[in-house]
N, C-alpha and C. Protein backbone atom coordinates (compact mmCIF):
# COMPACT_ATOMS: atom_id res chain seq x y z
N UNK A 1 0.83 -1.19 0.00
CA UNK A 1 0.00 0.00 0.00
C UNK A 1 0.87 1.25 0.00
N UNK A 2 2.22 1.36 0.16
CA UNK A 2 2.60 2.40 0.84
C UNK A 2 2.99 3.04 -0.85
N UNK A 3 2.77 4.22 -1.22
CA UNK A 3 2.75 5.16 -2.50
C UNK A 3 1.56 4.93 -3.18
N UNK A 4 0.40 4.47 -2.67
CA UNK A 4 -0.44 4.18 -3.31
C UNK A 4 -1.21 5.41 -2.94
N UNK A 5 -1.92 5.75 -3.63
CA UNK A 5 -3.06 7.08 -3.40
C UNK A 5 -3.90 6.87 -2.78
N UNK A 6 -4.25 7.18 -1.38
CA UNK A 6 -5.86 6.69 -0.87
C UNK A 6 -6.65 7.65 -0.97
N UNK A 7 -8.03 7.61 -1.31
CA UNK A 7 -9.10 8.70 -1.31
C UNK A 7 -9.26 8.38 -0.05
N UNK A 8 -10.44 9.90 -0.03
CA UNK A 8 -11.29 9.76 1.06
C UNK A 8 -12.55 9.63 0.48
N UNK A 9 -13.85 8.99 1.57
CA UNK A 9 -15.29 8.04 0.73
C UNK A 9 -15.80 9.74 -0.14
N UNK A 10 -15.85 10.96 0.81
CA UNK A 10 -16.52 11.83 0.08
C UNK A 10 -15.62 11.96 -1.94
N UNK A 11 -14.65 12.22 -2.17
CA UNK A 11 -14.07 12.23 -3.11
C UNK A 11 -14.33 11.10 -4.21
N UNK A 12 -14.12 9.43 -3.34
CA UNK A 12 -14.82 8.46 -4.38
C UNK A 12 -16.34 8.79 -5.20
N UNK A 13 -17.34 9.48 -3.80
CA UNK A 13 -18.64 9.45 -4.13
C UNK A 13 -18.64 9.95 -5.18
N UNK A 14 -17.96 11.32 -5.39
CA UNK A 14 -18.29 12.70 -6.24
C UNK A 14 -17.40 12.21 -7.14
N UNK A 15 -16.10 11.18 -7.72
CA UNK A 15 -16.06 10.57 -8.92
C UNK A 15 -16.47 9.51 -9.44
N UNK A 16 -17.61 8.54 -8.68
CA UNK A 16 -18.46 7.72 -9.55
C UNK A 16 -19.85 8.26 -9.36
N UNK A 17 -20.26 9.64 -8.88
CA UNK A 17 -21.75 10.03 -8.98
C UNK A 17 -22.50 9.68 -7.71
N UNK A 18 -22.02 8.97 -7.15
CA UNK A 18 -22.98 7.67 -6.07
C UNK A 18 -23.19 8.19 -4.69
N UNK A 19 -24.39 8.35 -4.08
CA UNK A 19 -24.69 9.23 -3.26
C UNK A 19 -23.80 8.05 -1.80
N UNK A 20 -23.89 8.19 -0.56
CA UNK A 20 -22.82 7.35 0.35
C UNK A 20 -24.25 6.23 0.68
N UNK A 21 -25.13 6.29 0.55
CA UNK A 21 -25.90 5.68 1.16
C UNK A 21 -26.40 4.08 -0.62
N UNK A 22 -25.74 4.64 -1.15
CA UNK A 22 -26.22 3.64 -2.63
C UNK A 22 -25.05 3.02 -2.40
N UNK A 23 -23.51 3.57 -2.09
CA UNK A 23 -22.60 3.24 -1.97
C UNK A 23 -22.07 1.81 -1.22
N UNK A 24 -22.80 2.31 0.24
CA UNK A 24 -23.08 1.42 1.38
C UNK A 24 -23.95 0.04 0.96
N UNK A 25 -25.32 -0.07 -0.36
CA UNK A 25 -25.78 -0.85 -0.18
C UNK A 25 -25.09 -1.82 -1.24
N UNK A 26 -24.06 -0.98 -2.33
CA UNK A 26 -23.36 -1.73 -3.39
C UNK A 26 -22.40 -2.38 -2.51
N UNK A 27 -21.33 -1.85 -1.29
CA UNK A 27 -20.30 -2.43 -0.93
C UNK A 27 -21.38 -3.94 0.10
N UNK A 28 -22.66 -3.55 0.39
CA UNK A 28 -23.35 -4.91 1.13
C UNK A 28 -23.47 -5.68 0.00
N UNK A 29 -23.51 -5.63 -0.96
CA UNK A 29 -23.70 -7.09 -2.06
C UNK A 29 -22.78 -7.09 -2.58
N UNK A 30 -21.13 -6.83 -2.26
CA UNK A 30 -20.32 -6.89 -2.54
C UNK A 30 -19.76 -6.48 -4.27
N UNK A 31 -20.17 -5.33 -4.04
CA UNK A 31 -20.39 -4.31 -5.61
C UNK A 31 -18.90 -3.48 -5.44
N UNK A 32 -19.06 -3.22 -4.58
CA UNK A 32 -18.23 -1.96 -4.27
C UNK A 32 -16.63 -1.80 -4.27
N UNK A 33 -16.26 -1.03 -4.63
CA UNK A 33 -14.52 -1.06 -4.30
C UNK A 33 -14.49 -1.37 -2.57
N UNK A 34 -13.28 -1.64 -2.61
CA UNK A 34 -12.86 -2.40 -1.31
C UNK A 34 -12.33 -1.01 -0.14
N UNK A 35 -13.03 -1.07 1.01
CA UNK A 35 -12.97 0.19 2.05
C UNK A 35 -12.01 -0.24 2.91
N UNK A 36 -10.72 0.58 3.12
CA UNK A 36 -9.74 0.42 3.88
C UNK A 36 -9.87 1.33 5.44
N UNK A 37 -9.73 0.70 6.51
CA UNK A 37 -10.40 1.28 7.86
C UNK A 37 -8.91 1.91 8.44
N UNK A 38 -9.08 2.86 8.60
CA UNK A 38 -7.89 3.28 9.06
C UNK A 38 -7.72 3.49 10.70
N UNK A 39 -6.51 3.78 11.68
CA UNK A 39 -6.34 3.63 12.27
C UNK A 39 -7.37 4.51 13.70
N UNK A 40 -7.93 5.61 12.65
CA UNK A 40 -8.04 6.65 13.71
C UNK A 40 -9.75 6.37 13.29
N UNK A 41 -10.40 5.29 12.60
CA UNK A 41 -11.63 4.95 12.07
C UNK A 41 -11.96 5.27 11.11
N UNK A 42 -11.35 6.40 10.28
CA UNK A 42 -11.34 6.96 9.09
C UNK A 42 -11.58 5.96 7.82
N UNK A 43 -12.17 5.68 6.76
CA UNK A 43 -12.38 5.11 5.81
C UNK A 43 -11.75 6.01 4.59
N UNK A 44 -10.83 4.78 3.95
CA UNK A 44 -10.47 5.26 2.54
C UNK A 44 -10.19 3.70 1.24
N UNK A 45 -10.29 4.48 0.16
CA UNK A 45 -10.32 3.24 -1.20
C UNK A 45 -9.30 4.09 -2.10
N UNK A 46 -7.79 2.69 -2.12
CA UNK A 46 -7.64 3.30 -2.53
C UNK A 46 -7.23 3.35 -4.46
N UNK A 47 -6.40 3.89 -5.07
CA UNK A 47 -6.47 4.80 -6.14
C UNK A 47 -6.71 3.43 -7.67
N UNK A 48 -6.20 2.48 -7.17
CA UNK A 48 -5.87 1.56 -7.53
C UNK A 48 -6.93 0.25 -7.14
N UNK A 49 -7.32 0.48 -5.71
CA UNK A 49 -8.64 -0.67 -6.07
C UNK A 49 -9.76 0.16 -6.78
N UNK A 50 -10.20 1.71 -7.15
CA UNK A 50 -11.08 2.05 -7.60
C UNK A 50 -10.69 2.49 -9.14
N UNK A 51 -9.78 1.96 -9.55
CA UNK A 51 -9.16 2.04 -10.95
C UNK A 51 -9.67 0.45 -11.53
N UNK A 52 -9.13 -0.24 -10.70
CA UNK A 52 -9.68 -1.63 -11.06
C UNK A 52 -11.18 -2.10 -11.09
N UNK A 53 -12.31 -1.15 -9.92
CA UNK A 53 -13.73 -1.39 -9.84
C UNK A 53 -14.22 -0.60 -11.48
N UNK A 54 -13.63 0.33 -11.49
CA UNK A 54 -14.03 0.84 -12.81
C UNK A 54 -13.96 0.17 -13.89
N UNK A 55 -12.85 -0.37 -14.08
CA UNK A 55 -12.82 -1.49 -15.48
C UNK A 55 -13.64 -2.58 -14.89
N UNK A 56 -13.99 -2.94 -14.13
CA UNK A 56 -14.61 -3.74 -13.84
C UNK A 56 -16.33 -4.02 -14.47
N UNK A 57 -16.55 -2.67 -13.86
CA UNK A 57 -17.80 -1.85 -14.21
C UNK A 57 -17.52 -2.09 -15.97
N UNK A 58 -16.87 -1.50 -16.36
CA UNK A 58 -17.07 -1.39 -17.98
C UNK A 58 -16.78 -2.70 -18.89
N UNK A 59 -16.01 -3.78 -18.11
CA UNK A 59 -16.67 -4.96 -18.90
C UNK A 59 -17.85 -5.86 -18.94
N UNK A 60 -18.69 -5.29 -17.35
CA UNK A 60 -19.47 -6.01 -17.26
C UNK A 60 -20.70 -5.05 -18.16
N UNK A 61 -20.25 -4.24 -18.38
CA UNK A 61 -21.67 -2.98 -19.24
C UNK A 61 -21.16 -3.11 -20.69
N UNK A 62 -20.17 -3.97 -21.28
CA UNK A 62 -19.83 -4.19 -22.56
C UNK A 62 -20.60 -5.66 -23.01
C-alpha cells in the first residue's frame, strides 16, 4: 500500500456520482470497491482498487 493514493469516501462518491448511502448498499452485495479502515476509524479506497472497480464496471456494461 505504501505510495499508493488513498481517497477519502466523500471524493470516491463525487467521482463515480454515487450518493454514500447507494454506496453502502453496493459495498453490502459486494459491488463496491474495497474500504480500507484506518487507524483513527477513518475510511479510505484506494487509487488503484477504484481504478480496477471501474474497469470492472465497464466490462461487465460491454
Amino acid at each position: 500500500m505504501a505510495g499508493t493514493k488513498m481517497l477519502k469516501l466523500p471524493e470516491v462518491l463525487d467521482e463515480i456520482g454515487m450518493s454514500r448511502a447507494a454506496f453502502y448498499r453496493m459495498r453490502a452485495r459486494g459491488q463496491a470497491p474495497r474500504l480500507r479502515k484506518l487507524p483513527n476509524g477513518q475510511v479510505r479506497v484506494s487509487r488503484a482498487d477504484l481504478d480496477v472497480w471501474w474497469e470492472r464496471c465497464e466490462q461487465q456494461a460491454a
